[in-house]
C-alpha atoms as a PDB file:
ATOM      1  CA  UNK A   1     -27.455 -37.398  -9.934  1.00  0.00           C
ATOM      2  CA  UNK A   2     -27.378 -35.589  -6.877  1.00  0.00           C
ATOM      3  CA  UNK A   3     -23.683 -35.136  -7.428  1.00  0.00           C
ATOM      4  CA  UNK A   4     -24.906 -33.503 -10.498  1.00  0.00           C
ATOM      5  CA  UNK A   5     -26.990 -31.002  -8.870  1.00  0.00           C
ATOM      6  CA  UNK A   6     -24.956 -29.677  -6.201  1.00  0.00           C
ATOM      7  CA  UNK A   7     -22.524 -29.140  -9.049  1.00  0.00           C
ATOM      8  CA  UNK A   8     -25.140 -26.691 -10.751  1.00  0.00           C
ATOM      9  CA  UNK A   9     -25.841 -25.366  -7.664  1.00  0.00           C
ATOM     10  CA  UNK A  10     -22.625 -24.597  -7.296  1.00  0.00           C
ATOM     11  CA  UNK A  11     -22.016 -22.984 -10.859  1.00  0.00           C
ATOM     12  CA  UNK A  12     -25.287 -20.989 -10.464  1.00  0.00           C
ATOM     13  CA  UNK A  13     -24.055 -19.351  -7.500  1.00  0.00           C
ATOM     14  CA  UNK A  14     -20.416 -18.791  -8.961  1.00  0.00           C
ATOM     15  CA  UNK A  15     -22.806 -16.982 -11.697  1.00  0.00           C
ATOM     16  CA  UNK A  16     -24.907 -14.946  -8.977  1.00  0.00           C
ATOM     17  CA  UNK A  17     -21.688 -13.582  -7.644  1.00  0.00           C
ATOM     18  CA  UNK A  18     -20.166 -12.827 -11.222  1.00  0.00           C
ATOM     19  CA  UNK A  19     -23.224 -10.949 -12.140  1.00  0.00           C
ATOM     20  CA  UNK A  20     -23.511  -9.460  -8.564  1.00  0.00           C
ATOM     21  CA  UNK A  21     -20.031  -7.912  -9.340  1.00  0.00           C
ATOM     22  CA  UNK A  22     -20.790  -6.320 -12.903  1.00  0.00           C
ATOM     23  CA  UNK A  23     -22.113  -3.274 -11.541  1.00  0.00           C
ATOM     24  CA  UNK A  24     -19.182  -2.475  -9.283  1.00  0.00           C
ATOM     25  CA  UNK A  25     -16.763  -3.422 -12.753  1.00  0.00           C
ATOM     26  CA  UNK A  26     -18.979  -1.102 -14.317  1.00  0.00           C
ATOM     27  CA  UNK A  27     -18.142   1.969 -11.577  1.00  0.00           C
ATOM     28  CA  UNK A  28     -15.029   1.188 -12.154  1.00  0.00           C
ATOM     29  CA  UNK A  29     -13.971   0.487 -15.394  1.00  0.00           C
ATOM     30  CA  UNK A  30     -11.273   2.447 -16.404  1.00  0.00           C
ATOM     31  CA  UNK A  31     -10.160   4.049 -12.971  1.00  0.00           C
ATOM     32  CA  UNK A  32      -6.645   4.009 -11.504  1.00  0.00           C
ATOM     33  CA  UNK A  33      -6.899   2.259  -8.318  1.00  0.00           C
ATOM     34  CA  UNK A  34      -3.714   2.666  -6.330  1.00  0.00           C
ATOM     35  CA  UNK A  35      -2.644  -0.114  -3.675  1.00  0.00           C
ATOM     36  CA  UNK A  36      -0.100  -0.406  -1.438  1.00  0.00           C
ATOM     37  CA  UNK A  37       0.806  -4.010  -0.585  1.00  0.00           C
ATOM     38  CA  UNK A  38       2.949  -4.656   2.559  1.00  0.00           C
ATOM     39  CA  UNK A  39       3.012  -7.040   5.951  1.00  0.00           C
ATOM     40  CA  UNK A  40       1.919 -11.052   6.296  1.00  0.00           C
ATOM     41  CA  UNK A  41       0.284 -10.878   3.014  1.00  0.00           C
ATOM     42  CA  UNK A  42       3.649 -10.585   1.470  1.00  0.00           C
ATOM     43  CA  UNK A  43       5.030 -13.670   3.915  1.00  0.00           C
ATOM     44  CA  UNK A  44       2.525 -15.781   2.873  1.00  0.00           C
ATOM     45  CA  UNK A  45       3.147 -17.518  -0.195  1.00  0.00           C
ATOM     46  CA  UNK A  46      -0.757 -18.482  -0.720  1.00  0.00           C
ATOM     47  CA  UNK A  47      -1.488 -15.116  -0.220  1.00  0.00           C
ATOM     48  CA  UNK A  48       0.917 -13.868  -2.391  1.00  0.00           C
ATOM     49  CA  UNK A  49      -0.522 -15.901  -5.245  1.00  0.00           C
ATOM     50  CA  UNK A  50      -3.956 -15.210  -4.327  1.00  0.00           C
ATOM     51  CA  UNK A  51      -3.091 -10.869  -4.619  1.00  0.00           C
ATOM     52  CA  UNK A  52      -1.214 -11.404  -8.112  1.00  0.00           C
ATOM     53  CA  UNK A  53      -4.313 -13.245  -9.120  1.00  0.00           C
ATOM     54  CA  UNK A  54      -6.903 -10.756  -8.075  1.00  0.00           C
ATOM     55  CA  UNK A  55      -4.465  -7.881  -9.858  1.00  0.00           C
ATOM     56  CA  UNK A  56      -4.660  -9.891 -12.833  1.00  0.00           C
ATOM     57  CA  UNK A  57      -8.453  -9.932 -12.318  1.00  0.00           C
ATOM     58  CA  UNK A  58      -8.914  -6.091 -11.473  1.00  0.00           C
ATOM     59  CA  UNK A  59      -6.711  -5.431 -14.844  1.00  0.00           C
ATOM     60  CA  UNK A  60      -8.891  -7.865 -17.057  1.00  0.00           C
ATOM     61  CA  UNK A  61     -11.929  -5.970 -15.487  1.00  0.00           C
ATOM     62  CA  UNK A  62     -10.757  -2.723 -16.858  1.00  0.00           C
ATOM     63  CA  UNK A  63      -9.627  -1.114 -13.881  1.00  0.00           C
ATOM     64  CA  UNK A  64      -5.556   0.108 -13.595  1.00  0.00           C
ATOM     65  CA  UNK A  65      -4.409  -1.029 -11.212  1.00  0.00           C
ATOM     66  CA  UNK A  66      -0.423   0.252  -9.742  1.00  0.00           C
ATOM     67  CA  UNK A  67       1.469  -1.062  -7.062  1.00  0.00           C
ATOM     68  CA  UNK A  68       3.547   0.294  -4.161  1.00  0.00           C
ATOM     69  CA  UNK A  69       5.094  -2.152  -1.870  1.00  0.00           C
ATOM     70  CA  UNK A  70       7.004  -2.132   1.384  1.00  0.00           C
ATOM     71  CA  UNK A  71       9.576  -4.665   2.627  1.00  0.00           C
ATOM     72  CA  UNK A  72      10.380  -3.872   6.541  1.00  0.00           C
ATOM     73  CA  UNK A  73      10.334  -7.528   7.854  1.00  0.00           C
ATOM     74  CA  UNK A  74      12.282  -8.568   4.715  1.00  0.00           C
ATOM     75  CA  UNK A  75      14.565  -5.465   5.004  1.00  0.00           C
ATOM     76  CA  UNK A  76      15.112  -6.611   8.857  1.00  0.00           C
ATOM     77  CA  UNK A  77      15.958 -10.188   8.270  1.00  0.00           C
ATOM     78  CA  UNK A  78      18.451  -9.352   5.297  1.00  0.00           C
ATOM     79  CA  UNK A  79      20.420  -6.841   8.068  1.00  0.00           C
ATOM     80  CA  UNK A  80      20.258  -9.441  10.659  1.00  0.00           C
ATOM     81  CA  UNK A  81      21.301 -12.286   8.251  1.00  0.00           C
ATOM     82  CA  UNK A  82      24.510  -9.326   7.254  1.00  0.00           C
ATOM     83  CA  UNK A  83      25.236  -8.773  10.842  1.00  0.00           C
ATOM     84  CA  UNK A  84      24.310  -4.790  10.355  1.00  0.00           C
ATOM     85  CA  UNK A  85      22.530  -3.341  13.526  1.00  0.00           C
ATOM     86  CA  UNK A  86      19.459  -1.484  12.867  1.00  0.00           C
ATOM     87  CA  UNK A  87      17.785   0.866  15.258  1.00  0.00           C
ATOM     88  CA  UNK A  88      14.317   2.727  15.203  1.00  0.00           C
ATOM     89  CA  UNK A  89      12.996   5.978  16.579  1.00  0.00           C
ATOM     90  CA  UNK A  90       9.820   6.582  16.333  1.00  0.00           C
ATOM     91  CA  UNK A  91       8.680   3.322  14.510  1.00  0.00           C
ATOM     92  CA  UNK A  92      11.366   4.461  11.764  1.00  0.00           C
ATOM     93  CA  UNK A  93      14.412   3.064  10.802  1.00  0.00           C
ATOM     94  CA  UNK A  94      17.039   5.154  11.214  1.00  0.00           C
ATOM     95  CA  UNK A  95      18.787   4.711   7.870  1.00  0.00           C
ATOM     96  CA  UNK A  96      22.678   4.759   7.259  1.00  0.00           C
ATOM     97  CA  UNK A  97      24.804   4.317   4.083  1.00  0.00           C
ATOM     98  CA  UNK A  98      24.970   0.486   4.548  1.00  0.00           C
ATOM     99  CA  UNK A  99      21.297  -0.337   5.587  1.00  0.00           C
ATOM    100  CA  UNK A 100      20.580   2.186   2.405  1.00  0.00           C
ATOM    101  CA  UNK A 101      22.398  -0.417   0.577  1.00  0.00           C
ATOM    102  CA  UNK A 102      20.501  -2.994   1.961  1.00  0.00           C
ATOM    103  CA  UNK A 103      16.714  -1.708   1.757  1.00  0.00           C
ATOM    104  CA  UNK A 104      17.829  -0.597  -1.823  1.00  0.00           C
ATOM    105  CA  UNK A 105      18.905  -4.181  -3.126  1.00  0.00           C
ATOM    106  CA  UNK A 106      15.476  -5.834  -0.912  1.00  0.00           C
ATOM    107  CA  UNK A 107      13.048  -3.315  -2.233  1.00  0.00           C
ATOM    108  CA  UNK A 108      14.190  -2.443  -5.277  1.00  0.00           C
ATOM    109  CA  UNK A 109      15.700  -5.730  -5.824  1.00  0.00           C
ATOM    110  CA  UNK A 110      14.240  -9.258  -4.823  1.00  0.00           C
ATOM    111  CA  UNK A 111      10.905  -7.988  -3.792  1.00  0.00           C
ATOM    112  CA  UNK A 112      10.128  -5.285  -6.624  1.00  0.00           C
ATOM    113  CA  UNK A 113      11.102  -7.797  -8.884  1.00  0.00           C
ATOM    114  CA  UNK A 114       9.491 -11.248  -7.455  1.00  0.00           C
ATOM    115  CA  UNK A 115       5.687  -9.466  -7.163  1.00  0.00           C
ATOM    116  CA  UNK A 116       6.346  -8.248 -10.776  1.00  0.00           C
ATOM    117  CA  UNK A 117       7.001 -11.990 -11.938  1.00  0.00           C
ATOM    118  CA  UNK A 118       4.495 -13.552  -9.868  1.00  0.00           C
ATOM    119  CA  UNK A 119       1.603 -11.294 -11.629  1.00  0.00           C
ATOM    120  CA  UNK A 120       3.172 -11.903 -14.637  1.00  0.00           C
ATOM    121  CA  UNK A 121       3.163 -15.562 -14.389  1.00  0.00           C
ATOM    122  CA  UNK A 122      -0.804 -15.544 -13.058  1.00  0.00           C
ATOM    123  CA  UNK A 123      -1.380 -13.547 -16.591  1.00  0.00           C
ATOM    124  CA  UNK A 124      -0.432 -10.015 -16.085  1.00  0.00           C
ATOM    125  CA  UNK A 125       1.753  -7.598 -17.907  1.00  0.00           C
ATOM    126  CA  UNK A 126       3.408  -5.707 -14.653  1.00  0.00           C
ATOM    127  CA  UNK A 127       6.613  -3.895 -14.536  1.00  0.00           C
ATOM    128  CA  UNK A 128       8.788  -3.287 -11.657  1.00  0.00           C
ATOM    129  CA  UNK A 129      10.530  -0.317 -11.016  1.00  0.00           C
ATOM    130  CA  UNK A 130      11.826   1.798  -8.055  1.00  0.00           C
ATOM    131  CA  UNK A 131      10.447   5.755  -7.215  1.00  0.00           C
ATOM    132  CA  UNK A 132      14.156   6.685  -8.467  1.00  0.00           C
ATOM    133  CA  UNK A 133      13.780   5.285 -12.190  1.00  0.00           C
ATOM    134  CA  UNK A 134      12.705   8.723 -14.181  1.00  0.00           C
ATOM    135  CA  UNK A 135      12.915  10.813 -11.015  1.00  0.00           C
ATOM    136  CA  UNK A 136       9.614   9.381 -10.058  1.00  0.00           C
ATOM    137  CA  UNK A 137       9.825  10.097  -6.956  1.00  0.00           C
ATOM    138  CA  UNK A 138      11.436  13.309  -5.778  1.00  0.00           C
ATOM    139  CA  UNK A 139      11.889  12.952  -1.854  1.00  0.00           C
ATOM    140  CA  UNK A 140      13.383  15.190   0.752  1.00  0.00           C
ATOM    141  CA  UNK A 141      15.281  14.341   3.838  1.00  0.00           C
ATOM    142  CA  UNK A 142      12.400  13.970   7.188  1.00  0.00           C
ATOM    143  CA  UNK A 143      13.629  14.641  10.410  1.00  0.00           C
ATOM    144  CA  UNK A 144      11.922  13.829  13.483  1.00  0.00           C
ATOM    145  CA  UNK A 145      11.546  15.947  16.962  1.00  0.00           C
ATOM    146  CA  UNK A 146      11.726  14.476  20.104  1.00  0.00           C
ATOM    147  CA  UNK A 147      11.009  15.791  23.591  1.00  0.00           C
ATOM    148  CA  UNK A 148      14.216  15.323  24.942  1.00  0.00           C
ATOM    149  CA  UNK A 149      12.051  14.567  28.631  1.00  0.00           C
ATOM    150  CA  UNK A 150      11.785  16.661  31.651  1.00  0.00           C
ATOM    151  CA  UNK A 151      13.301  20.019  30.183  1.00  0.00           C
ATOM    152  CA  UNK A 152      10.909  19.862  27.564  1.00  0.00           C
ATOM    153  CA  UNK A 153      13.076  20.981  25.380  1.00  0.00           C
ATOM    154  CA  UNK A 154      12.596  19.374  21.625  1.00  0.00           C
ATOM    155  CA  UNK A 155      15.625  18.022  19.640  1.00  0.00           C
ATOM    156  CA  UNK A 156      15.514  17.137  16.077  1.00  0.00           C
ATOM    157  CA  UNK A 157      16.571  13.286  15.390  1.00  0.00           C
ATOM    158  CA  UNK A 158      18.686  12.499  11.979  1.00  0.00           C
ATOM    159  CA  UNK A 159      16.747   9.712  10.628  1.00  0.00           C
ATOM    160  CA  UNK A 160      19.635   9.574   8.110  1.00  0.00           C
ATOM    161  CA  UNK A 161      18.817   8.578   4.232  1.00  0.00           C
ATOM    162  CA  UNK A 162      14.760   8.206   5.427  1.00  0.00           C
ATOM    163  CA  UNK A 163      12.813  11.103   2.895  1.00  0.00           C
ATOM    164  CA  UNK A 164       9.615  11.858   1.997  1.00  0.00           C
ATOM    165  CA  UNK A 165       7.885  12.504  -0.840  1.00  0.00           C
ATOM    166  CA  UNK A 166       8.075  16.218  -2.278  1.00  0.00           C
ATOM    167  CA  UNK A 167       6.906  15.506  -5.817  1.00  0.00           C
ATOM    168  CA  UNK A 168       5.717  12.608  -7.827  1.00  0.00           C
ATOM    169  CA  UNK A 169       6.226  13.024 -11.435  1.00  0.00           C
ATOM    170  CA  UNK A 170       3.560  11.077 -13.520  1.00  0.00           C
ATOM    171  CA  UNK A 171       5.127  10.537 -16.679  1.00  0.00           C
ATOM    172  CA  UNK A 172       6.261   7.242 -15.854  1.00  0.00           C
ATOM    173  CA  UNK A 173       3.636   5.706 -14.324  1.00  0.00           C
ATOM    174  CA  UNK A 174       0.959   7.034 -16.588  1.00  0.00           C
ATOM    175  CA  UNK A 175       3.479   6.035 -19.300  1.00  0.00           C
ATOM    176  CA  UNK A 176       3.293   2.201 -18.023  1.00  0.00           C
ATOM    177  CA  UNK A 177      -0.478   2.358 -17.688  1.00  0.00           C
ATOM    178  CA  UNK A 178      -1.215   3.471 -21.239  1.00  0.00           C
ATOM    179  CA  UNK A 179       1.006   0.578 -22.539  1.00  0.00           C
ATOM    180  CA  UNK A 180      -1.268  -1.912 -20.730  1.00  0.00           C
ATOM    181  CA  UNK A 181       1.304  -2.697 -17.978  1.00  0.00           C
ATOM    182  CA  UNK A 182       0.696  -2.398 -14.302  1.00  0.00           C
ATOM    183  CA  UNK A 183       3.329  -0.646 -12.506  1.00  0.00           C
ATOM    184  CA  UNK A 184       4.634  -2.501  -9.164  1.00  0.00           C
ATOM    185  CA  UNK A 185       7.031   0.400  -7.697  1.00  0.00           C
ATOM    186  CA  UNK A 186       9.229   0.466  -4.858  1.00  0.00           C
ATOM    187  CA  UNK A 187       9.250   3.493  -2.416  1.00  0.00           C
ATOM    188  CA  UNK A 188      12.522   4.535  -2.870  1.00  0.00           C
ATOM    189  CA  UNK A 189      13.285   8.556  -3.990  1.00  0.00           C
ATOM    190  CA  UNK A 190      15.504  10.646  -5.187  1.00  0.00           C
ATOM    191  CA  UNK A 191      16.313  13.949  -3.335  1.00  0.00           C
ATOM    192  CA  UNK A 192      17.712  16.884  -5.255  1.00  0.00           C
ATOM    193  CA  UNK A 193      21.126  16.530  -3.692  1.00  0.00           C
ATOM    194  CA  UNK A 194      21.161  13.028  -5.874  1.00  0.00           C
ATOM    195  CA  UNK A 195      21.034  10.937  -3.001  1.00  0.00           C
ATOM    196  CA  UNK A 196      18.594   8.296  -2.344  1.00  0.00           C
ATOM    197  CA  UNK A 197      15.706   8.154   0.302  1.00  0.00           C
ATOM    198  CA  UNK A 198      13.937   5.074   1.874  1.00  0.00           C
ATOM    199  CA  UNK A 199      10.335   6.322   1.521  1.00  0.00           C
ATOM    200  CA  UNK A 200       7.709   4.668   4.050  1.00  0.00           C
ATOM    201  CA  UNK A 201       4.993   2.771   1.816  1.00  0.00           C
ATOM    202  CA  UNK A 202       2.343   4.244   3.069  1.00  0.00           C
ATOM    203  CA  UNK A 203       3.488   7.490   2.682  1.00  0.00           C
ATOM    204  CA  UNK A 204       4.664   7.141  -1.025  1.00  0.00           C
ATOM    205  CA  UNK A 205       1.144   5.302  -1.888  1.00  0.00           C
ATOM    206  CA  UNK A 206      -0.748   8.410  -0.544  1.00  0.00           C
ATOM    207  CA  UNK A 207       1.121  10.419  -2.246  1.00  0.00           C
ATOM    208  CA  UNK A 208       1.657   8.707  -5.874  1.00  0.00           C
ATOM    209  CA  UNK A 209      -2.851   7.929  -5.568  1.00  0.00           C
ATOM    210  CA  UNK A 210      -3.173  11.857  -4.807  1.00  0.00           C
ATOM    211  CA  UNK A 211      -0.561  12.852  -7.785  1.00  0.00           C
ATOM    212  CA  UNK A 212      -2.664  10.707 -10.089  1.00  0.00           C
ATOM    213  CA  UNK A 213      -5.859  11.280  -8.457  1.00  0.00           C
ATOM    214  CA  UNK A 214      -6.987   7.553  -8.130  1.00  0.00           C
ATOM    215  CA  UNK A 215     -10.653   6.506  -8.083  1.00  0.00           C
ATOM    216  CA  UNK A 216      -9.308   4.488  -4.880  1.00  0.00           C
ATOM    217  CA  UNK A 217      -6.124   3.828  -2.443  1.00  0.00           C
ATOM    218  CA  UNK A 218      -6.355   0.899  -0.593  1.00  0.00           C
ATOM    219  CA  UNK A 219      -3.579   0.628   2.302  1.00  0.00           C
ATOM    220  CA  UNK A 220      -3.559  -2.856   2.960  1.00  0.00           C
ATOM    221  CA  UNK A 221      -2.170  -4.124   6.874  1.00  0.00           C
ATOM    222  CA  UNK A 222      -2.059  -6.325   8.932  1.00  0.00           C
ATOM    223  CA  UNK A 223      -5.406  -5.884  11.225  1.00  0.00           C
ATOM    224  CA  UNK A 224      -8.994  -5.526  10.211  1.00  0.00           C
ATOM    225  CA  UNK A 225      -9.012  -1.913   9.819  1.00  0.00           C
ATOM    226  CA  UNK A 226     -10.093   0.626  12.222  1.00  0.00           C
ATOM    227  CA  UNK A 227     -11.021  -0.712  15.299  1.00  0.00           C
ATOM    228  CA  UNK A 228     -13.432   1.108  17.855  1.00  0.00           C
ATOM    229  CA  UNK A 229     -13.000   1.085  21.719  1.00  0.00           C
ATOM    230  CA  UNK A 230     -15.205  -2.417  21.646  1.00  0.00           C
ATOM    231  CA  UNK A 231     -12.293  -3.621  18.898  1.00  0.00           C
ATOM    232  CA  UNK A 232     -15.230  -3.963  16.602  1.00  0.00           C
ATOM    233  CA  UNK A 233     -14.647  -2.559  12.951  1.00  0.00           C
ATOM    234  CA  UNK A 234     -15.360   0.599  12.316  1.00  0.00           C
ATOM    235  CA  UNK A 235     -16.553   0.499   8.310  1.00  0.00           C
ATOM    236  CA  UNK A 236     -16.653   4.293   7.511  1.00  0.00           C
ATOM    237  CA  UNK A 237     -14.921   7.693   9.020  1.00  0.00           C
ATOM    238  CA  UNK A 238     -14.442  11.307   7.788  1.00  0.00           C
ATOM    239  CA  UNK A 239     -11.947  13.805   8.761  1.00  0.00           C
ATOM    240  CA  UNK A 240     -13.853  14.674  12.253  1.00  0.00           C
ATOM    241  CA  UNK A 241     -14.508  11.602  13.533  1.00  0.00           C
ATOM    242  CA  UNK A 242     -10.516  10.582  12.634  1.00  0.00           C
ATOM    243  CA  UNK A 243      -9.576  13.408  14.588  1.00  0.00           C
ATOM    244  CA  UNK A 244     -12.335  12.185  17.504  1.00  0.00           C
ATOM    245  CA  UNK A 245     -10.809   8.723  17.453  1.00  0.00           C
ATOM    246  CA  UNK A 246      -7.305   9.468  17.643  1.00  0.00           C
ATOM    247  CA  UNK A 247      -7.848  12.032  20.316  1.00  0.00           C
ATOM    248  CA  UNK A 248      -9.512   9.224  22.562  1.00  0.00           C
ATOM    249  CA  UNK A 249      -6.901   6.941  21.643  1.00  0.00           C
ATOM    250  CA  UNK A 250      -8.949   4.635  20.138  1.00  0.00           C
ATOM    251  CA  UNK A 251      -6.759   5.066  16.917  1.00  0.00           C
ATOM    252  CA  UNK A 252      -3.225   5.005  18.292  1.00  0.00           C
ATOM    253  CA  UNK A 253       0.158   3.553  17.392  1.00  0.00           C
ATOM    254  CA  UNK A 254       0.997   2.759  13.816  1.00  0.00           C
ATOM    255  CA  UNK A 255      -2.812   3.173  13.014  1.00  0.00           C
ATOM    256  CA  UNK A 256      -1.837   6.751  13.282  1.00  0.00           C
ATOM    257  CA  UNK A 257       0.290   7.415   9.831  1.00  0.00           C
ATOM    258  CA  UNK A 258      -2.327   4.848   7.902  1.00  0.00           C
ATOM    259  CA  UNK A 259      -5.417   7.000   8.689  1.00  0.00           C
ATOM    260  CA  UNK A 260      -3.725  10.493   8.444  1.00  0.00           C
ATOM    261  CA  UNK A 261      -2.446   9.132   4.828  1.00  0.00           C
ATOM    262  CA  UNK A 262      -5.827   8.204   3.735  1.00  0.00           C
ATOM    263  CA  UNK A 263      -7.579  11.283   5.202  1.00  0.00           C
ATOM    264  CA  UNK A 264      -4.395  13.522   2.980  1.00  0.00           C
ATOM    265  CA  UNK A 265      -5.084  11.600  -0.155  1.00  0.00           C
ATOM    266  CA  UNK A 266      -8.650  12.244   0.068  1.00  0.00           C
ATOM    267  CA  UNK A 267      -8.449  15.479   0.995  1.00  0.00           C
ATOM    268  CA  UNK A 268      -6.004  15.841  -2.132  1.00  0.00           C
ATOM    269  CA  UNK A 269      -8.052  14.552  -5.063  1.00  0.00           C
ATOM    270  CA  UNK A 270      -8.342  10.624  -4.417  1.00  0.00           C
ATOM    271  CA  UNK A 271     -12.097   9.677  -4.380  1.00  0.00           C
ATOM    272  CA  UNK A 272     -11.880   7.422  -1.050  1.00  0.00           C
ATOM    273  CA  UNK A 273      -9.213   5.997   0.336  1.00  0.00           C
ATOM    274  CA  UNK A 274      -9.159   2.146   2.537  1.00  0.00           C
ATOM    275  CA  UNK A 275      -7.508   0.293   4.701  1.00  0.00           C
ATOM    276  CA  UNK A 276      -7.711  -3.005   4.203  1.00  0.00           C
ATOM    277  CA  UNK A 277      -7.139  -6.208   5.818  1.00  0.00           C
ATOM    278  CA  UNK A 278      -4.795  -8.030   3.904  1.00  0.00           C
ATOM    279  CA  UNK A 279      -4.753 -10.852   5.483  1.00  0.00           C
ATOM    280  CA  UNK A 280      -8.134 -11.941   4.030  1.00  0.00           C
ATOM    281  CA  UNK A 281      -7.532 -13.773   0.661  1.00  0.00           C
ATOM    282  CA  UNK A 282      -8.727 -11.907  -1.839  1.00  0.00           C
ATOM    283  CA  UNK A 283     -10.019  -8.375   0.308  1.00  0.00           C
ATOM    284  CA  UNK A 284      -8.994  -5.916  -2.573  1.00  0.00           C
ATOM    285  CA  UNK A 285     -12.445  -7.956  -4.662  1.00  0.00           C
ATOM    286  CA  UNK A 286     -14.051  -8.031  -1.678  1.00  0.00           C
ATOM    287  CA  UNK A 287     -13.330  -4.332  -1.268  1.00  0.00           C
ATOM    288  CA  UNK A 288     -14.232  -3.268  -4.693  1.00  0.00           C
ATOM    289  CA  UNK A 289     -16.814  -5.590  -6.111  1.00  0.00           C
ATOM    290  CA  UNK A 290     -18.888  -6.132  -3.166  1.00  0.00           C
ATOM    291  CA  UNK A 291     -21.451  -4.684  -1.362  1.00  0.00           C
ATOM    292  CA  UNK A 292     -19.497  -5.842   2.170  1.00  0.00           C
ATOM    293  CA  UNK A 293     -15.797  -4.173   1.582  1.00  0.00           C
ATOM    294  CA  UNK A 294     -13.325  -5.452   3.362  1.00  0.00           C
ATOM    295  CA  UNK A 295     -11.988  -2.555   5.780  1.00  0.00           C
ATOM    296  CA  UNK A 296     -12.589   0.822   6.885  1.00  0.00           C
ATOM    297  CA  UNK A 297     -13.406   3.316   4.691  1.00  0.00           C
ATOM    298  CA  UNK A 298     -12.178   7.468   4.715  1.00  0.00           C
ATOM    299  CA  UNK A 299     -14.174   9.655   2.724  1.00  0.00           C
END
C-alpha cells in the first residue's frame, strides 16, 4: 500500500510539473526557436538521445524548432584517423581543399544525417540538409589579422575555405517548417565564386535565428554559461554589461564569439538569445518551460 502511494505521489508531481509548464507552451506556441547543438552533448550517446527527445517534445508542444550543428572534435578525429595535419589560428581551423573535403563529408555527412535519424526515430519528422542545399547559406571568405609582434605591424592570415555568413535565404528553411519537418542544417555555405565555406556554428546559428527572427537562440556549450569573476553563473546580461565583462576579462577566450553572437542576434530581431549548458540532460526544457532556465540569458 505504501508502494501504492509513493507511486501517486510520484504521478501527482509528474502532473505539477506538466501543468507548471503549460504556461511557458502557451508563450511559445508557434515560435521558431533556433538551436545550435555542438560539444560533449553530441559525444554522449545518452545525451544525444535525451536532445532528440526533448526536440520531439518542443515540436509536439507547438513550438518550431531548427537545428544547426557543429562537428570540430568529430572533424579532428576523422583528419587524424586520415593522417591530414590540421592547424588553427586563432581558435580556427585553417581550412584547405582536403580538410574541406573532410569537414564536408563529417558535417554534412555522418553527423547531419545521424541527428536527423535519431529525432526521427524518438518520433520526429526532421530533415537534414547542409547551408549549401538551395543557396541557403551564402558565405564569404573571413580573413583574420594578426599583430605580427614587436613591429606592430598587422598581417592578414588566409584561413583558406573558412567563410562567413553574408546572407541566409529563408525559403528553405521556412519551406521545411511549414511542411511540419524540423530542419537539422549543417554550417556549410556557398560563396558567390561557387566554392564552399566551413561556417563556425555559432556564427551560422546567429545568423540563420536573426534572418528568421526566432522567438529564441539557444547556443548550447560546454560550460554553465557565463561565469562571473567568483565562477558563479551569471543568469542575465545586456549589451553594457557584455562589454563590462569582457573588458575585465571575466568573459574571455572562446566565451568571446558565443556572447558577441547572442548580443548580434538580439540586436538583429531575435527576442533573446542563451547560452546554454548542454551538458545538463534535458537544459533546452529546462530553459524554456521553467521558471529556473538553464544558462545565461542576453537580452
Amino acid at each position: 500500500m505504501d508502494k501504492d502511494k509513493g507511486a501517486v505521489k510520484d504521478w501527482l508531481n509528474n502532473a505539477d510539473i506538466l501543468t507548471g509548464a503549460l504556461p511557458y507552451m502557451q508563450r511559445y506556441n508557434g515560435s521558431i526557436i533556433v538551436i545550435k547543438y555542438g560539444g560533449n552533448a553530441m559525444a554522449d550517446a545518452d545525451l544525444v538521445e535525451s536532445f532528440c527527445n526533448d526536440i520531439v517534445f518542443l515540436k509536439q508542444s507547438g513550438l518550431k524548432p531548427v537545428i544547426v550543428h557543429g562537428g570540430g572534435p568529430q572533424i579532428g578525429s576523422m583528419l587524424e584517423r586520415l593522417g591530414i595535419k590540421t592547424k588553427f589560428e586563432s581558435g580556427m581551423r585553417i581550412t584547405d581543399e582536403n580538410t574541406l573535403e573532410v569537414v564536408e563529408m563529417v558535417l554534412a555527412g555522418r553527423i547531419n544525417k545521424n541527428i536527423a535519424s535519431k529525432i526521427n526515430s524518438a518520433g520526429g519528422k526532421a530533415v537534414g540538409v547542409s547551408g549549401k542545399d538551395g543557396s541557403m547559406i551564402i558565405a564569404e571568405k573571413l580573413t583574420k589579422q594578426k599583430n605580427s609582434g614587436e613591429s606592430n605591424i598587422e598581417k592578414i592570415i588566409d584561413l583558406g575555405y573558412v567563410g562567413f555568413p553574408k546572407k541566409i535565404n529563408n525559403e528553405i528553411i521556412e519551406t521545411l517548417i511549414n511542411d511540419d519537418f524540423i530542419p537539422v542544417i549543417a554550417p556549410l555555405g556557398l560563396g558567390v565564386d561557387g566554392k564552399t565555406y566551413n561556417i563556425n556554428a555559432d556564427t551560422a546559428a546567429g545568423a540563420i535565428a536573426s534572418s528568421l527572427k526566432s522567438k529564441r537562440l539557444l547556443i548550447l556549450t560546454d560550460v554553465e554559461g557565463v561565469l562571473d569573476s567568483n565562477k558563479n553563473l551569471v543568469e542575465e546580461v545586456n549589451e553594457e554589461k557584455i562589454k563590462e565583462m569582457i573588458i575585465s576579462g571575466e568573459v574571455s577566450g572562446g566565451m568571446i564569439p558565443k556572447i558577441s553572437t547572442c548580443l548580434d542576434s538580439v540586436n538583429n530581431g531575435v527576442e533573446a538569445a542563451v547560452i546554454v549548458d548542454g551538458r545538463v540532460k534535458h537544459a533546452v526544457l529546462l530553459e524554456l518551460f521553467t521558471d529556473h532556465g538553464a544558462g545565461t540569458l542576453v537580452r
